[in-house]
Protein backbone atom coordinates (compact mmCIF):
# COMPACT_ATOMS: atom_id res chain seq x y z
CA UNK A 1 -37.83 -12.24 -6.84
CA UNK A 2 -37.54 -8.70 -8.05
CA UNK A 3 -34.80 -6.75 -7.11
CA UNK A 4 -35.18 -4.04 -4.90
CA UNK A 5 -32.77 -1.18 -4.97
CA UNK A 6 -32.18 -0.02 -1.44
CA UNK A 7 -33.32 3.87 -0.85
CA UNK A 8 -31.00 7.11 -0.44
CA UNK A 9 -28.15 5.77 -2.04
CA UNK A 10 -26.10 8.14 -4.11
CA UNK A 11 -25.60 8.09 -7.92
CA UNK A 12 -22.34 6.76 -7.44
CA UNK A 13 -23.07 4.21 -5.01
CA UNK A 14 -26.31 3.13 -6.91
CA UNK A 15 -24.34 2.32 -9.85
CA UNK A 16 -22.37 -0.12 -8.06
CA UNK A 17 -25.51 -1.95 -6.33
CA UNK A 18 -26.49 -2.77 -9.61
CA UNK A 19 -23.97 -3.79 -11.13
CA UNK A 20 -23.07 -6.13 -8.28
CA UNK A 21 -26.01 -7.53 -8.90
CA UNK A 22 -24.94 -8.70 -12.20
CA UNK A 23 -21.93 -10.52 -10.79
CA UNK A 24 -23.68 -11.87 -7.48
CA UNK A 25 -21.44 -13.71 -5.33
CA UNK A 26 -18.23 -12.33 -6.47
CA UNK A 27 -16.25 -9.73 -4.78
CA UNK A 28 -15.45 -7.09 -7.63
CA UNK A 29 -15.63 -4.36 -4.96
CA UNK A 30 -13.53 -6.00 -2.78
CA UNK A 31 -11.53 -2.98 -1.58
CA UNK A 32 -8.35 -3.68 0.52
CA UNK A 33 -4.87 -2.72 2.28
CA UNK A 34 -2.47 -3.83 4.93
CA UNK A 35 -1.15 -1.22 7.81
CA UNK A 36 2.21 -2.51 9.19
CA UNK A 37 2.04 -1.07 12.78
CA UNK A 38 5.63 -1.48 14.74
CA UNK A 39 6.22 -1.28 17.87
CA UNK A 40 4.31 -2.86 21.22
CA UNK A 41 0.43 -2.10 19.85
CA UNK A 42 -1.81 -2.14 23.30
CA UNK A 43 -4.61 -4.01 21.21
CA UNK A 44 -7.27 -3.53 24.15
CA UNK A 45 -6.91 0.75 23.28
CA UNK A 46 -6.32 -0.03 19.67
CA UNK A 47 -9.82 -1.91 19.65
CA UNK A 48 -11.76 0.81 21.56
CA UNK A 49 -10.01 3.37 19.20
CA UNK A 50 -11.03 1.89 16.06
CA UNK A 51 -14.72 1.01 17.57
CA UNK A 52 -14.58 5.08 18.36
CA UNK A 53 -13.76 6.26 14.97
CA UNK A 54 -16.02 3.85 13.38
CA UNK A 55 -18.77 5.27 15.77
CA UNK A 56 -18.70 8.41 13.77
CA UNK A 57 -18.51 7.43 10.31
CA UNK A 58 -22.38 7.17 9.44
CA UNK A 59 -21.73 6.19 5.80
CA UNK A 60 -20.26 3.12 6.41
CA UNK A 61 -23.54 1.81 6.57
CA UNK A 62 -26.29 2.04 4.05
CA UNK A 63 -29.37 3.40 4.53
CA UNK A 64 -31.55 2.99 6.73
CA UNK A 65 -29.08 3.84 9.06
CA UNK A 66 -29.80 3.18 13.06
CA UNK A 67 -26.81 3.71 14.99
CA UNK A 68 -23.23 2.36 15.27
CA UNK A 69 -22.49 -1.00 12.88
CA UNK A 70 -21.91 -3.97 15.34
CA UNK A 71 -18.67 -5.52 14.06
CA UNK A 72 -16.27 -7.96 14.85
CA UNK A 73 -12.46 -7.48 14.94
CA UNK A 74 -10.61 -10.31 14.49
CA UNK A 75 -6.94 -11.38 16.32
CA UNK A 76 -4.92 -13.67 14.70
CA UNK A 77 -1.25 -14.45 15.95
CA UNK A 78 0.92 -16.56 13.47
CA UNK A 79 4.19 -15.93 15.70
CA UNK A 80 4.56 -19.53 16.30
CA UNK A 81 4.51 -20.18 12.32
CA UNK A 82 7.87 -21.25 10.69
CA UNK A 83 7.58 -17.51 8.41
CA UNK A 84 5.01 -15.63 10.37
CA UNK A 85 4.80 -13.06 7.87
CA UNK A 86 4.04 -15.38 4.60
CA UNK A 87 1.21 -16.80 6.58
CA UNK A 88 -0.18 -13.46 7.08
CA UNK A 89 0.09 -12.81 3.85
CA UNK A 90 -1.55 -15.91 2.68
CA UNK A 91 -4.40 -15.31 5.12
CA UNK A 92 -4.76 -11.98 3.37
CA UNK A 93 -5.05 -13.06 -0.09
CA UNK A 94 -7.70 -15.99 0.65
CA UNK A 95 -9.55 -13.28 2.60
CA UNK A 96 -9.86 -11.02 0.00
CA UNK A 97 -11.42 -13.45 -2.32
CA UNK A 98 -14.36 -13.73 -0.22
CA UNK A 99 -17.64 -12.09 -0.37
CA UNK A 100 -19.04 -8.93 1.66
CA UNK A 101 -22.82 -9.61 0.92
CA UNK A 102 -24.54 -6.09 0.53
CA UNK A 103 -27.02 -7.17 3.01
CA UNK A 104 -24.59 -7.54 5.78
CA UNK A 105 -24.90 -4.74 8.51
CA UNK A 106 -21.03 -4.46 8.25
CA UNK A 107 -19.70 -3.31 4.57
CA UNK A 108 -16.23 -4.35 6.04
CA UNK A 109 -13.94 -6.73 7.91
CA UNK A 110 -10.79 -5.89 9.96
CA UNK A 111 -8.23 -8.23 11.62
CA UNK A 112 -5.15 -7.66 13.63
CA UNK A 113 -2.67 -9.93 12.44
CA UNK A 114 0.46 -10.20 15.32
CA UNK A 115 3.79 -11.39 12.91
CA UNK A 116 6.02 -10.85 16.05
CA UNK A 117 6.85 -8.88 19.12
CA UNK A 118 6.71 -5.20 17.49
CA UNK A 119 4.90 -6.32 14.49
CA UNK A 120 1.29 -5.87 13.74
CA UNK A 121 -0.50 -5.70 11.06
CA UNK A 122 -4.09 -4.45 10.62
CA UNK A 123 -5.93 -6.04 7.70
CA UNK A 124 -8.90 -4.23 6.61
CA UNK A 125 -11.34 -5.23 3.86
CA UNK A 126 -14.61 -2.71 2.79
CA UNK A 127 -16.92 -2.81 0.08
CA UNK A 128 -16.58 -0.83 -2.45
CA UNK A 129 -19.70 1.17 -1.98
CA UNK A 130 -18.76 2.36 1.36
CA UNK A 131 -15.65 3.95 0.67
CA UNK A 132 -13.07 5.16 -1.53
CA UNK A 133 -9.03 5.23 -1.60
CA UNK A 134 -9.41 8.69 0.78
CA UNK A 135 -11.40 7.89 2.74
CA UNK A 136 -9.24 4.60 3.93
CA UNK A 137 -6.60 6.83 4.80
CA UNK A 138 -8.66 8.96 6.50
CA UNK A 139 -10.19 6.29 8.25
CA UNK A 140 -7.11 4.86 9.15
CA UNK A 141 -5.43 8.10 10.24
CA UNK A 142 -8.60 9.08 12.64
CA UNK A 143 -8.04 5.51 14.46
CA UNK A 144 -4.21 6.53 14.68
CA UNK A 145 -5.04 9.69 16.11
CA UNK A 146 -7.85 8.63 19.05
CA UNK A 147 -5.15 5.47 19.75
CA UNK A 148 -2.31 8.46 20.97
CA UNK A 149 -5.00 10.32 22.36
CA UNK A 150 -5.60 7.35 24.81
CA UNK A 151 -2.16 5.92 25.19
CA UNK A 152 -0.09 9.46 25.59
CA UNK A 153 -2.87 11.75 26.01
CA UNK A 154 -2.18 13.49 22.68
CA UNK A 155 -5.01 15.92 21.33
CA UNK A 156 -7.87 14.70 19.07
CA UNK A 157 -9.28 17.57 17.26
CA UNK A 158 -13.11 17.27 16.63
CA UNK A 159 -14.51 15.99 13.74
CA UNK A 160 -16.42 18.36 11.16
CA UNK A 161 -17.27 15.95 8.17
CA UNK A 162 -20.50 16.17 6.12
CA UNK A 163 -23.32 13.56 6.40
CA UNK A 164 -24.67 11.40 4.16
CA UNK A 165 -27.82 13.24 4.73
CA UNK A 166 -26.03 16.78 3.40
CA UNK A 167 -24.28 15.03 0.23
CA UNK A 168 -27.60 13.49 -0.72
CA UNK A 169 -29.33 16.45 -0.53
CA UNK A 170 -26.89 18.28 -2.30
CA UNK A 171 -27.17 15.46 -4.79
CA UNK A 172 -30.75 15.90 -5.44
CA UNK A 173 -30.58 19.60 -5.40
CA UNK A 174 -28.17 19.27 -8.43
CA UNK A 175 -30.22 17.16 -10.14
CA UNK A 176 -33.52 19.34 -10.00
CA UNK A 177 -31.09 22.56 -11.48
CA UNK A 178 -30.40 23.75 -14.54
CA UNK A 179 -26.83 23.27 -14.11
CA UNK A 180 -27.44 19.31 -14.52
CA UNK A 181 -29.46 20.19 -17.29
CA UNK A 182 -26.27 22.14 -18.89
CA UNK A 183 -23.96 19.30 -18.04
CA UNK A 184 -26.16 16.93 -19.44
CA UNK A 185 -25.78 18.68 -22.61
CA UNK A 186 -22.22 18.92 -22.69
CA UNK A 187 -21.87 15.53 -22.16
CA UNK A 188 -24.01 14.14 -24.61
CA UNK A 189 -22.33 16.01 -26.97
CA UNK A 190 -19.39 14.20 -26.03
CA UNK A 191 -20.34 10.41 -25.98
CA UNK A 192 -21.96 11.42 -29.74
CA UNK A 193 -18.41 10.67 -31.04
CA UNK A 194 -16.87 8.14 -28.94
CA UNK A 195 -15.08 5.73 -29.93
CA UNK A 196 -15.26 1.69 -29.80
CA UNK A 197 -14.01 -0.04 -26.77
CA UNK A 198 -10.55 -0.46 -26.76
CA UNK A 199 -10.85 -4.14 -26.05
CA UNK A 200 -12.92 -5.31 -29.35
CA UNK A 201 -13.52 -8.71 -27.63
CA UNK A 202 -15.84 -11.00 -26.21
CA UNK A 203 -17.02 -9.69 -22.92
CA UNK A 204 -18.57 -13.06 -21.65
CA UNK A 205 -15.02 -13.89 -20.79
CA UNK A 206 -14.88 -11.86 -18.38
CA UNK A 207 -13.34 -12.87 -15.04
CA UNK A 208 -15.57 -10.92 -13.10
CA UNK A 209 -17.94 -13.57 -13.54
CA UNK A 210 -15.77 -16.55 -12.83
CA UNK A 211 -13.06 -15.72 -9.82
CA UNK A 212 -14.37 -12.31 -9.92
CA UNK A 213 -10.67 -11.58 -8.75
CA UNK A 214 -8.26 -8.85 -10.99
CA UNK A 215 -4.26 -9.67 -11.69
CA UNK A 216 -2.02 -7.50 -10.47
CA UNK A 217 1.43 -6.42 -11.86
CA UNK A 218 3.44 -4.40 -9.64
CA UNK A 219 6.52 -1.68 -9.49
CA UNK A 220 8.05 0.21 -7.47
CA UNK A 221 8.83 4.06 -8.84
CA UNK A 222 11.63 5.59 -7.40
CA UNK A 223 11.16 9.24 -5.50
CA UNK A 224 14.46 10.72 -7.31
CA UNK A 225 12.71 9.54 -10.91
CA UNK A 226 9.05 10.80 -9.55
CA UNK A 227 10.56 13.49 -8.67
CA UNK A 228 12.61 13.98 -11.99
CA UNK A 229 9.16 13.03 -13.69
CA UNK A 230 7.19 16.20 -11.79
CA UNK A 231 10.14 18.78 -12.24
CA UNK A 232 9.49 18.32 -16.00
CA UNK A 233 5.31 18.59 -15.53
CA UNK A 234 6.08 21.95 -13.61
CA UNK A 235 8.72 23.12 -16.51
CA UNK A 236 5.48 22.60 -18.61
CA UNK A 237 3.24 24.45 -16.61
CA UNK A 238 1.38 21.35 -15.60
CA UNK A 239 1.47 18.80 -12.31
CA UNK A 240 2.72 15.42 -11.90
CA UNK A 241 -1.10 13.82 -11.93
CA UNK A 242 -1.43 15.06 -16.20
CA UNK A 243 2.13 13.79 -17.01
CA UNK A 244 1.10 10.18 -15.59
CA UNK A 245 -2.11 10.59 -17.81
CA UNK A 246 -0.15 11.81 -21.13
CA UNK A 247 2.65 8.60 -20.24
CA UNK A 248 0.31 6.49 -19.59
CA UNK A 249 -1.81 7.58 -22.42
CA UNK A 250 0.95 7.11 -25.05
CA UNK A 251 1.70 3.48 -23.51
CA UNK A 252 -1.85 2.08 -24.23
CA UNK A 253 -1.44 4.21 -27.58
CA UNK A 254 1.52 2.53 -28.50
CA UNK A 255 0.21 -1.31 -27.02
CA UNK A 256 -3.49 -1.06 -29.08
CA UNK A 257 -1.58 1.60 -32.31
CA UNK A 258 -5.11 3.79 -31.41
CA UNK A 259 -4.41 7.23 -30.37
CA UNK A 260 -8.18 7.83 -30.22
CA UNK A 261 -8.69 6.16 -26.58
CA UNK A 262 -11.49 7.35 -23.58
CA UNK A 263 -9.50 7.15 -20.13
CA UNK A 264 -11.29 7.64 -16.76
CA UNK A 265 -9.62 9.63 -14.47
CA UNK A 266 -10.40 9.40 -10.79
CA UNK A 267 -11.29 12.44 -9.08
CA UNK A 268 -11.45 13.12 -5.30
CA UNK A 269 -14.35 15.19 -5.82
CA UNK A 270 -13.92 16.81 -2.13
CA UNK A 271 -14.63 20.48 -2.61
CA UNK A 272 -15.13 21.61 1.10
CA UNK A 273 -13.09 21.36 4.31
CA UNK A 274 -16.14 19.33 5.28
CA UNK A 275 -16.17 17.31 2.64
CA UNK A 276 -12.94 16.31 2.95
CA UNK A 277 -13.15 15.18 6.15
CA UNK A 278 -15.73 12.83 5.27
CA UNK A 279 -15.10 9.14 5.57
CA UNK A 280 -17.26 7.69 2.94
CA UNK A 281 -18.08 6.78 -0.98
CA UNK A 282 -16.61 10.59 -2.83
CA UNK A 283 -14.46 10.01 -5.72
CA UNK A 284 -15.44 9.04 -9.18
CA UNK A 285 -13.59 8.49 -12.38
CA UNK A 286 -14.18 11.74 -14.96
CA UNK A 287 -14.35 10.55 -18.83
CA UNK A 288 -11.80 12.42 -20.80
CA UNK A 289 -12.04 11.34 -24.46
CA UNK A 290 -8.24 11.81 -26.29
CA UNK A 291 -7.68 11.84 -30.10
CA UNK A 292 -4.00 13.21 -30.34
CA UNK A 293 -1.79 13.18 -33.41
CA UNK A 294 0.79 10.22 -33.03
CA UNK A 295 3.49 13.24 -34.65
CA UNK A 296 2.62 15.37 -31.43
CA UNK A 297 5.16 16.15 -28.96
CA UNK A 298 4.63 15.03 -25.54
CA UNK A 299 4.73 18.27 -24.00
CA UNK A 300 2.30 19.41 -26.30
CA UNK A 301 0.18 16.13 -25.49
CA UNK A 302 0.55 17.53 -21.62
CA UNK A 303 -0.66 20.81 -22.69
CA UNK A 304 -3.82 18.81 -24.58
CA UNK A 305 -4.89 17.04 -21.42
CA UNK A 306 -4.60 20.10 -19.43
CA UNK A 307 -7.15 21.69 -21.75
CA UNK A 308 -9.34 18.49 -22.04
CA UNK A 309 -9.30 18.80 -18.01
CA UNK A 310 -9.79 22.30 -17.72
CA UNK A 311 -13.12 21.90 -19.90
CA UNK A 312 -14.23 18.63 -18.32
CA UNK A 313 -14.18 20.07 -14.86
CA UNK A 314 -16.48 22.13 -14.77
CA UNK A 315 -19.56 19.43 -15.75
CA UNK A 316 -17.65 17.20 -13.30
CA UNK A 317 -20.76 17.04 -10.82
CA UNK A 318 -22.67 14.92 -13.72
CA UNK A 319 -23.36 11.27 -12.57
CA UNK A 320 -21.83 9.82 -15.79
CA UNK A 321 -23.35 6.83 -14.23
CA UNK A 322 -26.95 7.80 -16.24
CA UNK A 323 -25.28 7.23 -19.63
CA UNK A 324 -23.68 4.03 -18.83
CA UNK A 325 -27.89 2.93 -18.16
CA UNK A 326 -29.43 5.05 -20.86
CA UNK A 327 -26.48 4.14 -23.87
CA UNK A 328 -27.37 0.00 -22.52
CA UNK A 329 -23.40 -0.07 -22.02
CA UNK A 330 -23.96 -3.43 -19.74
CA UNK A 331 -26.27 -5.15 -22.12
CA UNK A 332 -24.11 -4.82 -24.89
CA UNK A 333 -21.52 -6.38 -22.71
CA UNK A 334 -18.83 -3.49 -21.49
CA UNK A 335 -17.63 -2.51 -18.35
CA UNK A 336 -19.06 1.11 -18.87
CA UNK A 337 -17.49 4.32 -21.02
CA UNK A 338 -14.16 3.30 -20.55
CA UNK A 339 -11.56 0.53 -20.61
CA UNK A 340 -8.56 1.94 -18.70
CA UNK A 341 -8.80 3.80 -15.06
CA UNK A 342 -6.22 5.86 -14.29
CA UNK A 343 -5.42 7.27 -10.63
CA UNK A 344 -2.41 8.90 -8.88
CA UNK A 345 -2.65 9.38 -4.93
CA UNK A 346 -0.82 11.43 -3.48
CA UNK A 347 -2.04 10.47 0.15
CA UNK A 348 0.78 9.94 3.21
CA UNK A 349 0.53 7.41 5.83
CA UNK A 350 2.65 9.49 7.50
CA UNK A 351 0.42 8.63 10.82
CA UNK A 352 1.82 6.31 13.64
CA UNK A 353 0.34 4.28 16.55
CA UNK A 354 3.16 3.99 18.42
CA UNK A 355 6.87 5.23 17.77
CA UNK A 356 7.07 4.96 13.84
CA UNK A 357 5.10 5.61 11.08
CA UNK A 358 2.92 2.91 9.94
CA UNK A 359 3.86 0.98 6.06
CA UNK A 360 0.86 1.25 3.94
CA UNK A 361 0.20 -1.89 1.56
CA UNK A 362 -2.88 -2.16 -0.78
CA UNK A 363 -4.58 -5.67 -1.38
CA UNK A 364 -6.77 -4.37 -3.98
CA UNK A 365 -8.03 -0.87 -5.57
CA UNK A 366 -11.31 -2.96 -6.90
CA UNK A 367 -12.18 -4.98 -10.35
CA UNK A 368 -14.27 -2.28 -11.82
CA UNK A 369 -12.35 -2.02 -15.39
CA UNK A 370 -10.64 -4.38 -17.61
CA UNK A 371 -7.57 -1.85 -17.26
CA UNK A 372 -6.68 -0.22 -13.77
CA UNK A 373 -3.32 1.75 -13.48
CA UNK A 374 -2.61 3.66 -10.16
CA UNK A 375 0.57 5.20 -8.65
CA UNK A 376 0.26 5.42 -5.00
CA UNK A 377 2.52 7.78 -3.34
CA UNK A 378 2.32 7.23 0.29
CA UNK A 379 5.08 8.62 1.91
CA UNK A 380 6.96 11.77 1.25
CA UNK A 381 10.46 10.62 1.50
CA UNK A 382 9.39 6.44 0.29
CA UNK A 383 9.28 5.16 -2.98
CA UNK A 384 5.90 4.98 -4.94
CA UNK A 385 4.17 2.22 -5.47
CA UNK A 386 2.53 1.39 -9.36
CA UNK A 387 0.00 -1.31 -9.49
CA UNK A 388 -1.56 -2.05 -13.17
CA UNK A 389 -4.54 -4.05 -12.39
CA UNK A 390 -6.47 -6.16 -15.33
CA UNK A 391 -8.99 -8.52 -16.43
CA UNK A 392 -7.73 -11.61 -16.75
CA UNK A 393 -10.58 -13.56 -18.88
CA UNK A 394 -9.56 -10.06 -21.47
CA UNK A 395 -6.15 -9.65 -20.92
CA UNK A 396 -3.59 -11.89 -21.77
CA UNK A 397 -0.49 -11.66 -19.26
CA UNK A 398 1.76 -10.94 -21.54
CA UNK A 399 0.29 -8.20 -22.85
CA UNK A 400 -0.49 -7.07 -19.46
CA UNK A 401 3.89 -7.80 -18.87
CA UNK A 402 3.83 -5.63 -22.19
CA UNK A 403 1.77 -2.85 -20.67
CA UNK A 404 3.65 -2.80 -17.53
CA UNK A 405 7.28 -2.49 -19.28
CA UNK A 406 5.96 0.38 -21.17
CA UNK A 407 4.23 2.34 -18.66
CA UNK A 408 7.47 1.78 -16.09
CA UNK A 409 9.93 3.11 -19.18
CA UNK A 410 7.93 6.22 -19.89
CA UNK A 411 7.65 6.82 -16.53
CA UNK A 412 11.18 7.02 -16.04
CA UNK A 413 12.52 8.91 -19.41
CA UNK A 414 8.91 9.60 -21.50
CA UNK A 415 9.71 13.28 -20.17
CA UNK A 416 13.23 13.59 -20.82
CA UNK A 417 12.96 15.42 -24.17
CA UNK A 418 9.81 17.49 -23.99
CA UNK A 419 9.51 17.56 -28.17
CA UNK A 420 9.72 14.05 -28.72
CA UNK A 421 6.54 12.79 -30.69
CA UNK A 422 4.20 10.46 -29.13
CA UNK A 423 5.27 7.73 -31.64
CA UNK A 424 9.18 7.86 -31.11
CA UNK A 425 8.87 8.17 -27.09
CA UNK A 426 10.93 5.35 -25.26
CA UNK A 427 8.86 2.34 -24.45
CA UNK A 428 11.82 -0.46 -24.29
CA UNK A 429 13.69 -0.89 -21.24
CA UNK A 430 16.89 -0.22 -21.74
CA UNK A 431 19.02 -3.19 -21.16
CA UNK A 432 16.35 -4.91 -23.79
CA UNK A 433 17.15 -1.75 -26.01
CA UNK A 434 21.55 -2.62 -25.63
CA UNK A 435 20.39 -5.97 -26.54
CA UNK A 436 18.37 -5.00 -29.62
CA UNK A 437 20.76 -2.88 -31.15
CA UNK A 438 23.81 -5.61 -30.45
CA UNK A 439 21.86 -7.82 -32.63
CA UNK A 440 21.49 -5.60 -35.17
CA UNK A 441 24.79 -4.68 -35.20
CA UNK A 442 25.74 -8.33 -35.22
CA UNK A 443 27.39 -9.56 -38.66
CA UNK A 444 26.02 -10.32 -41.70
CA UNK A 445 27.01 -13.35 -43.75
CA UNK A 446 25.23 -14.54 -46.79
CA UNK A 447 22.32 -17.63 -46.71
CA UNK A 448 24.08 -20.59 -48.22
CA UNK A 449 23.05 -21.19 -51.77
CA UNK A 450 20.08 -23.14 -52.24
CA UNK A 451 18.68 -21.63 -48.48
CA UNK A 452 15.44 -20.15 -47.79
């Protein structure tokens, strides 16, 4: 049976139809977090609250739309369990690994999970093609707000978002200009000298079509070093968001020794007070295509990328999406234009239910490249949280372990000394780095005669 691509979808979210299609049955757009709620949650308001918000978020439902999605939300209590919160946790995981079919009504599941008392947690899974990391905060926060509304008759300011209806139009009215003309151009121009994929390796062995599940390395980031880290961007004229890109840059540099690397970096692509109020499918990853010398300094590699941005932006409104079909990326086996995602979000769950401020978790970001590194920063006086997803069937965990050690050292001193050259910036944790040089400092006897 032919497929049939549904109608009115966006570029964006037609791009991930099909390629769903190529990995049927597995949930690559599984996107996913965890809200720890404390405190007494009245689950009866809670329910009505969320049903509410839900109520006037049209585009979490593809077209045809007809009215609110009927959905279930499931209660779970595992307070009788011998570690309440493990279970959860397991329930989550298995959970994740299953399937939203695109047909479904409902692009998402949600659960309320009781671990004790004043301990709730509210699981929530979407596809991919509904909604972005943004709009799950938003989401989440719009529920927090109507909840207090109803329980201590706090104010709940009206909703102005744009429609589905206005962003496709928009779309279209894009495509029809000149201006997509002009950005088609400069783009083109651009994937004329791209390089290789980064990962020169059998794509068949993919996990996305076995599990169809990413692994996940994790680390936490503390706020005195982030904030350390975005002192130094500022010194330089720049922002925290194009120091992560220049460390994390020179770590995949240093891992592949290939300074000429294509990174996509996720935009929010919210332009309007209405538009970012919208609870939907907005961001997209932006190509930005670095060759830097492996002598330059990584100020002056922060400078680079703050160029490279400054002229990408501008053509930003292109559905890259066309070249990935016109080039035949997915028949000659990629994931698309690039191998490594890159996204910092700076979005705070600073939002509460009841008396505190809820604990943000995510269960996954997606399996849409074989490389996926995001700093979340959810909380103005917390920790951040960095996640480096990959593909497993491409990826060898130890080179994924590698990846990880690198990107958490440059994080922490890749900014200390602005002039130091890409090649000589600190990728070795330190105490490995004491033990190195105690070796090396070790003694030195002769080999025994005769020895090899």
């Amino acid at each position: 049976m032919p497929l049939v691509l549904p109608p009115d979808l966006t570029a964006s979210q037609t791009a991930i139809w099909l390629d769903q299609q190529l990995f049927a049955g597995k949930p690559i757009y599984n996107v996913g977090e965890a809200l720890t709620i404390r405190g007494t949650l009245q689950v009866d308001l809670f329910e009505l609250a969320l049903r509410e918000t839900i109520a006037e978020c049209p585009s979490l439902q593809l077209p045809p739309r007809s009215g609110p999605v009927p959905f279930n939300l499931v209660k779970l209590d595992f307070r009788e369990e011998n570690d309440p919160l493990a279970a959860a946790e397991r329930w989550m995981r298995n959970e994740m690994r299953r399937v939203i079919p695109l047909e479904d009504p409902a692009l998402f599941r949600f659960a309320l999970i009781r671990v004790s008392t004043d301990h709730t947690i509210w699981f929530k899974r979407y596809h991919h093609i509904i909604i972005e990391v943004t709009s799950r905060r938003l989401l989440s926060a719009r529920t927090a707000s109507r909840y207090r509304a109803m329980r201590f008759g706090e104010p709940l300011q009206a909703l102005n978002a744009a429609t589905p209806d206005e962003l496709l139009d928009a779309e279209r009215r894009y495509t029809a200009s000149n201006g997509h003309e002009a950005d088609r151009d400069y783009w083109l121009e651009r994937v004329a000298h791209w390089p290789e994929p980064l990962l020169d390796i059998d794509r068949r062995n993919t996990e996305r079509a076995r599990s169809g599940c990413h692994a996940r390395i994790t680390f936490t980031l503390k706020r005195a070093d982030f904030t350390r880290l975005e002192m130094a961007a500022r010194t330089l004229g720049s922002t925290a968001f194009r120091a992560i890109i220049a460390l994390t840059y020179a770590a995949f540099a240093r891992l592949y020794d290939r300074f000429d690397i294509v990174l996509g970096v996720e935009l929010a692509n919210r332009s309007d007070a209405r538009a970012k109020q919208m609870i939907g499918l907005m961001a997209r990853p932006l190509p930005m295509h670095l060759t830097l010398d492996r002598a330059m300094t990584i100020a002056d590699a922060v400078r680079k990328i703050d160029e490279t941005r400054m002229r990408n932006y501008p053509h930003r409104h292109f559905p890259i999406e066309e070249f990935v079909r016109e080039l035949g990326i997915a028949r000659k086996g990629h994931y698309g234009l690039f191998d490594i995602i890159i996204n910092y979000i700076p979005a705070a769950y600073d939002f509460a239910f009841e008396d505190f401020p809820v604990e943000h978790t995510n269960l996954s970001h997606g399996f849409t490249a074989p490389w996926l590194v995001t700093i979340a920063d959810s909380h103005p006086t917390r920790d951040l949280d960095v996640i480096i997803d990959t593909d497993p069937g491409l990826i060898p965990s130890d080179m994924a372990a590698r990846l990880a050690s690198c990107v958490e050292t440059l994080l922490l001193r890749g900014m200390e000394d602005p002039d130091c050259p890409l090649a000589s910036l600190p990728i070795m944790p330190e105490a490995i780095r004491v033990q190195v040089l105690d070796f090396g400092a070790g003694e030195t006897v002769a080999l025994p005669e005769g020895a090899t």
